[in-house]
Protein backbone atom coordinates (compact mmCIF):
# COMPACT_ATOMS: atom_id res chain seq x y z
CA UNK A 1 58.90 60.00 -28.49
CA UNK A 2 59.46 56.22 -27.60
CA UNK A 3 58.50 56.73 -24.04
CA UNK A 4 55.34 58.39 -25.17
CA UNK A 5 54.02 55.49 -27.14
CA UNK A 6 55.57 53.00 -24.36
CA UNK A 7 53.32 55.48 -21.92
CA UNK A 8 50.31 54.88 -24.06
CA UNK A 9 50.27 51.32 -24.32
CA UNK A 10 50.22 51.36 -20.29
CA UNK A 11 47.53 53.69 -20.68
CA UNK A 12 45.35 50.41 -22.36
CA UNK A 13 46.38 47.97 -20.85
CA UNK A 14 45.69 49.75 -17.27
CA UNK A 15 42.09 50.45 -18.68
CA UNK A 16 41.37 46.96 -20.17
CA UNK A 17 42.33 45.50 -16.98
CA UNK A 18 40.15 47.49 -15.18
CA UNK A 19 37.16 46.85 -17.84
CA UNK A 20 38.06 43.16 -16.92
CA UNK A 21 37.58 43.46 -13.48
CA UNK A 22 34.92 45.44 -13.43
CA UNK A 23 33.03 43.05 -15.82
CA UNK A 24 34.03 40.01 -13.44
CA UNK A 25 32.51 41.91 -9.94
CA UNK A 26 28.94 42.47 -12.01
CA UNK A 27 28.95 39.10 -13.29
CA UNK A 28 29.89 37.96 -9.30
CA UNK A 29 27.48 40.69 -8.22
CA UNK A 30 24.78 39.32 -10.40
CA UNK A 31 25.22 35.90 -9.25
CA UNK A 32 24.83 36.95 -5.90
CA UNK A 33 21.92 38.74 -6.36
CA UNK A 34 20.20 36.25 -8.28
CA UNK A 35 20.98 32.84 -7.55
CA UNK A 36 22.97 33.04 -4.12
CA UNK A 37 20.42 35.47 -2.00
CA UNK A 38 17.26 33.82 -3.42
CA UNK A 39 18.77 30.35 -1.56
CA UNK A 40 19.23 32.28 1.41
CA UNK A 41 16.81 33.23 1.91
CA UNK A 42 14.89 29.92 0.90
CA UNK A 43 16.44 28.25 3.48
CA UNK A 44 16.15 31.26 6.08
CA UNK A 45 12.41 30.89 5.59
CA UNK A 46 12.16 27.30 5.73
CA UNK A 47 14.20 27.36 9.19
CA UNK A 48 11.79 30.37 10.43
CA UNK A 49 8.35 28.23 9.77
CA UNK A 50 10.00 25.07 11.98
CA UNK A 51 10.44 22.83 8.33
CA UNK A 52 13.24 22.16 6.62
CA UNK A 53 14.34 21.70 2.92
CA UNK A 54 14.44 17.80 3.38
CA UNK A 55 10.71 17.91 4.52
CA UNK A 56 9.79 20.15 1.03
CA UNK A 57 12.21 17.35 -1.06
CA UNK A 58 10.17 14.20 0.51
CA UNK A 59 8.57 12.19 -2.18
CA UNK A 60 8.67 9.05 -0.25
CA UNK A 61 5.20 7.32 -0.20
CA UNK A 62 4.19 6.25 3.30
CA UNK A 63 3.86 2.21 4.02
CA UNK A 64 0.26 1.31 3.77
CA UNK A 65 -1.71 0.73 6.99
CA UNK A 66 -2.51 -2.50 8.54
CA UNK A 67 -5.61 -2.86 9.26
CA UNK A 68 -7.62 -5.07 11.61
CA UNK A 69 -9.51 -7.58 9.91
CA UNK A 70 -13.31 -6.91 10.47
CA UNK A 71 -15.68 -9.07 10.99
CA UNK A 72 -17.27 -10.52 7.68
CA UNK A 73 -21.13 -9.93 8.82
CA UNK A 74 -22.98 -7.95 11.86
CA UNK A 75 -26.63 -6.67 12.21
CA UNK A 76 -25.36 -3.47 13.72
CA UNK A 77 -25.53 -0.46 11.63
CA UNK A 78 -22.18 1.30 13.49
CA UNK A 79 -18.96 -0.73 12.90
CA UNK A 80 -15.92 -0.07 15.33
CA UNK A 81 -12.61 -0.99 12.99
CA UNK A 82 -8.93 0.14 13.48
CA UNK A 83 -5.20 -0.66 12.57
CA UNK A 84 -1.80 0.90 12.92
CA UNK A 85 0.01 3.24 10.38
CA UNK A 86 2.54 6.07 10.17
CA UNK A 87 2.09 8.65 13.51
CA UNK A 88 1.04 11.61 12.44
CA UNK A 89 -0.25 11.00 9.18
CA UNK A 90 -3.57 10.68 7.57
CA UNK A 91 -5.35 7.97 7.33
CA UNK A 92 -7.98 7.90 4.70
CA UNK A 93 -11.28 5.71 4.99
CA UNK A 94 -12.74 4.10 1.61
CA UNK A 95 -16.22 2.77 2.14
CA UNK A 96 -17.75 1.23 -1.53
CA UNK A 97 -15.19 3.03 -3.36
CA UNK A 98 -15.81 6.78 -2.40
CA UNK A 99 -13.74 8.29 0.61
CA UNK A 100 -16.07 8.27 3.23
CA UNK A 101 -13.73 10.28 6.13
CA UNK A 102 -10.29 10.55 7.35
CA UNK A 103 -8.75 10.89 10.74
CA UNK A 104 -5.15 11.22 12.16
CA UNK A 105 -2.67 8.89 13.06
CA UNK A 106 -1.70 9.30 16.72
CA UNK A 107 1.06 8.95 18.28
CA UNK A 108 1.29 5.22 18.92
CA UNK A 109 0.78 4.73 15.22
CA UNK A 110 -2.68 3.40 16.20
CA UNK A 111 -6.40 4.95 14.64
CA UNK A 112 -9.92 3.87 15.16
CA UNK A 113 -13.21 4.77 13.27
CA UNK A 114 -16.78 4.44 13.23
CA UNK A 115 -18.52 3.09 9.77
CA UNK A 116 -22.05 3.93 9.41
CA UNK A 117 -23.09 0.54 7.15
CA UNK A 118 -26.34 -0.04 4.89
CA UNK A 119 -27.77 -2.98 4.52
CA UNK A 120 -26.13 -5.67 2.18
CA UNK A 121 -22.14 -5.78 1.33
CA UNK A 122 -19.84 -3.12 2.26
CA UNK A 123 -16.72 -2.87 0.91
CA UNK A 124 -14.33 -1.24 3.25
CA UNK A 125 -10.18 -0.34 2.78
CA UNK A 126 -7.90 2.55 3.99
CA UNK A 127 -4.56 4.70 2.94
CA UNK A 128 -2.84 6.96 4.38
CA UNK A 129 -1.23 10.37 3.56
CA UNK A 130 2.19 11.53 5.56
CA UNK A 131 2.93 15.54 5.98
CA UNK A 132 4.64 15.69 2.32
CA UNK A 133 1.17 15.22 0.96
CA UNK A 134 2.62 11.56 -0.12
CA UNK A 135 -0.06 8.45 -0.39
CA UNK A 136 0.68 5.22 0.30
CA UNK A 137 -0.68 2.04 -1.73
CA UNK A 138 -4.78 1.43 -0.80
CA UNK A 139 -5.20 -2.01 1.32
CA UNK A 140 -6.84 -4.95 0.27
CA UNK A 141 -11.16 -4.60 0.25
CA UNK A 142 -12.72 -6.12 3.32
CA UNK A 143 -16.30 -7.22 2.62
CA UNK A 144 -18.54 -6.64 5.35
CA UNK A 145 -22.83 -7.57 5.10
CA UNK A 146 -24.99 -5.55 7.41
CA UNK A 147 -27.95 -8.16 7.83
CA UNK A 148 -30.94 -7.15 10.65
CA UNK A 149 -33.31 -9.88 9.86
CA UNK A 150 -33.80 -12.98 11.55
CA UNK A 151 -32.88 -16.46 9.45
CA UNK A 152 -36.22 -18.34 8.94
CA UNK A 153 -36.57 -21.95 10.21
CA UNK A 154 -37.83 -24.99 7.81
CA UNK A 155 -37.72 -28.06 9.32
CA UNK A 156 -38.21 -30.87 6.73
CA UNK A 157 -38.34 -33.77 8.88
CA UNK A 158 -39.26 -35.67 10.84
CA UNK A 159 -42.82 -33.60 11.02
CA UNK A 160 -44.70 -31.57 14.06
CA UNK A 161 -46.78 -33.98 15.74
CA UNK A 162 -45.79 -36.73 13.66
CA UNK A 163 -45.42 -40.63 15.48
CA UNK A 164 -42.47 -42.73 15.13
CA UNK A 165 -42.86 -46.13 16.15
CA UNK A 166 -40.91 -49.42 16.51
CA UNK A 167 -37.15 -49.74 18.22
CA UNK A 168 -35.74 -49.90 14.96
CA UNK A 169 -36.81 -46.37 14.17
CA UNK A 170 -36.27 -44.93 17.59
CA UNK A 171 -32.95 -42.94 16.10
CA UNK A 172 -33.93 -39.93 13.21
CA UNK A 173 -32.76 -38.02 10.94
CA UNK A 174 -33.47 -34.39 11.42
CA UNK A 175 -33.12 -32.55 8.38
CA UNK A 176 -34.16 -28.73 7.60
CA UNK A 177 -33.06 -25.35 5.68
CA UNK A 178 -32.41 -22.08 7.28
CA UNK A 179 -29.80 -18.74 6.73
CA UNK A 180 -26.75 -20.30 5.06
CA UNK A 181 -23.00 -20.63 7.45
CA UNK A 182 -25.82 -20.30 10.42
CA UNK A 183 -25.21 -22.03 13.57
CA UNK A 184 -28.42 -24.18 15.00
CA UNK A 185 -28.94 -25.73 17.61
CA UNK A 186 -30.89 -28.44 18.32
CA UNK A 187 -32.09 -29.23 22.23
CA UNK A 188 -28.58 -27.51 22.68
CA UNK A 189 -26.78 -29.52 20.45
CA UNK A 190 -24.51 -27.58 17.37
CA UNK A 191 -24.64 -28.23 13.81
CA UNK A 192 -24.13 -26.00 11.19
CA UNK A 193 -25.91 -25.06 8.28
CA UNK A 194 -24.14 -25.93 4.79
CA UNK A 195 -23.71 -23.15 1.85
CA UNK A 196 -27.13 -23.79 0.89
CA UNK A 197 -28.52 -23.47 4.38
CA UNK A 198 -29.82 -27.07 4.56
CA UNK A 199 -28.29 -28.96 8.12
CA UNK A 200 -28.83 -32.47 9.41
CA UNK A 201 -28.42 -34.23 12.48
CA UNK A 202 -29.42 -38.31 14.13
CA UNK A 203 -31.28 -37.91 17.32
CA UNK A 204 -32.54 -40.81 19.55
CA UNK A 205 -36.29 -40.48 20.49
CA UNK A 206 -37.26 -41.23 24.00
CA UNK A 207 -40.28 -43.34 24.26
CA UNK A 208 -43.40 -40.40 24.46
CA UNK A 209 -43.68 -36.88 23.62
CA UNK A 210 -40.35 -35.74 22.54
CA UNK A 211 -39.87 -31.36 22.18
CA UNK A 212 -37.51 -30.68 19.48
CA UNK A 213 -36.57 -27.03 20.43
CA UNK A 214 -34.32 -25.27 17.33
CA UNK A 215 -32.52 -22.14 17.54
CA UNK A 216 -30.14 -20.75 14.47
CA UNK A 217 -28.21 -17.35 14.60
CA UNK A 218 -26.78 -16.68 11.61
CA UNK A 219 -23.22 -14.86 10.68
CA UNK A 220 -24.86 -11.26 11.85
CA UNK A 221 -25.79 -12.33 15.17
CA UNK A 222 -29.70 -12.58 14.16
CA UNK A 223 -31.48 -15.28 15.65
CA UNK A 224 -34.63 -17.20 15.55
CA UNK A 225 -36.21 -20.64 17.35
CA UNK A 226 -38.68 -23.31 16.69
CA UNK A 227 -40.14 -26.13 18.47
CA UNK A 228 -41.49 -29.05 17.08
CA UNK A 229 -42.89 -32.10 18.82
CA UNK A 230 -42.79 -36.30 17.65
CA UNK A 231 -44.05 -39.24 19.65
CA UNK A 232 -42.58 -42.20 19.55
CA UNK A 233 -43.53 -45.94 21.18
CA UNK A 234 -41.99 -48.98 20.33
């Protein structure tokens, strides 16, 4: 009788240990199934398409581009800019606030573009976007003025076909208005016109007919002459 119950009590223990184990290999089994193989297989994949989990984790924002500092006015309607950035990313053109197009980075970390301008300012900056689909800070706005028209010529003194006489008065003071920042010339010689366009230069008179031949091109590359003449005699 005693080895009976002694037999049962084997009995249970033999069968909760195997409840036990059999409860710990589906809990492994189900761990494998769905946490383990859905990594593997993650990572399979990611080896198979030539990227990597590192790539997919990348939240890194790219350095901004440098760009080269364009010029501040032209009278051509196509302007060639570039700059360097991150090879092989994107780098995004802004033209007056709206993305205008966007080319890649090559190889050299170098990229060049074509801006269609219209006349007035033109507010130009870039970014760039690396293979992670992160964007780097915008650069500063460069201001650039499209201007096709030709700075106009006042000359305020001395007048056209005016006489000058007496030694005393042989040296004058030219003055006049034209584009502002624009460079004139006067028989050759430079002066440049103030913020409000107005210049000023002394020239000696030669005793006779004197041509006073002005030319002023302004910060676009326009350009326009004049030609005045004063008499002088002592």
């Amino acid at each position: 009788m005693a080895r009976s119950r002694l037999s049962k009590k084997q009995q249970k223990k033999i069968v909760r240990q195997t409840f036990l184990i059999a409860t710990v290999a589906i809990s492994l089994l189900a761990s494998f199934i769905f946490f383990i193989m859905p990594q593997f297989i993650r990572l399979a994949d990611s080896f198979l398409n030539g990227s990597s989990v590192l790539e997919d984790q990348d939240q890194v924002p790219p350095q901004a581009p440098i760009l080269a500092a364009p010029v501040s006015a032209t009278n051509s309607a196509s302007l060639p800019i570039s700059g360097v950035g991150e090879a092989g990313s994107q780098v995004v053109l802004m033209l007056n606030g709206e993305k205008l197009k966007e080319i890649e980075i090559d190889d050299q970390g170098e990229f060049k573009f074509r801006v269609p301008l219209t006349e007035g300012e033109n507010a130009l900056a870039v970014y760039s976007i690396d293979k992670a689909g992160n964007e780097s800070v915008q650069t500063r706005e460069y201001n650039v003025s499209l201007d096709t028209e030709a700075p106009v010529i006042e000359i305020e003194s001395p007048k056209d076909g005016g006489m000058v006489e007496l030694r005393k008065n042989q040296i004058v003071t030219i003055k006049g208005t034209t584009e502002p920042q624009s460079k004139v010339f006067i028989n050759d010689r430079l002066v440049y016109a103030k913020s409000d366009g107005s210049f000023s230069m002394n020239y000696e008179l030669e005793d006779g007919e004197n041509k006073l031949k002005f030319r002023a091109v302004d910060k676009g590359g326009n350009e326009s002459e004049k030609e005045i003449i004063v008499k002088f005699r002592f």
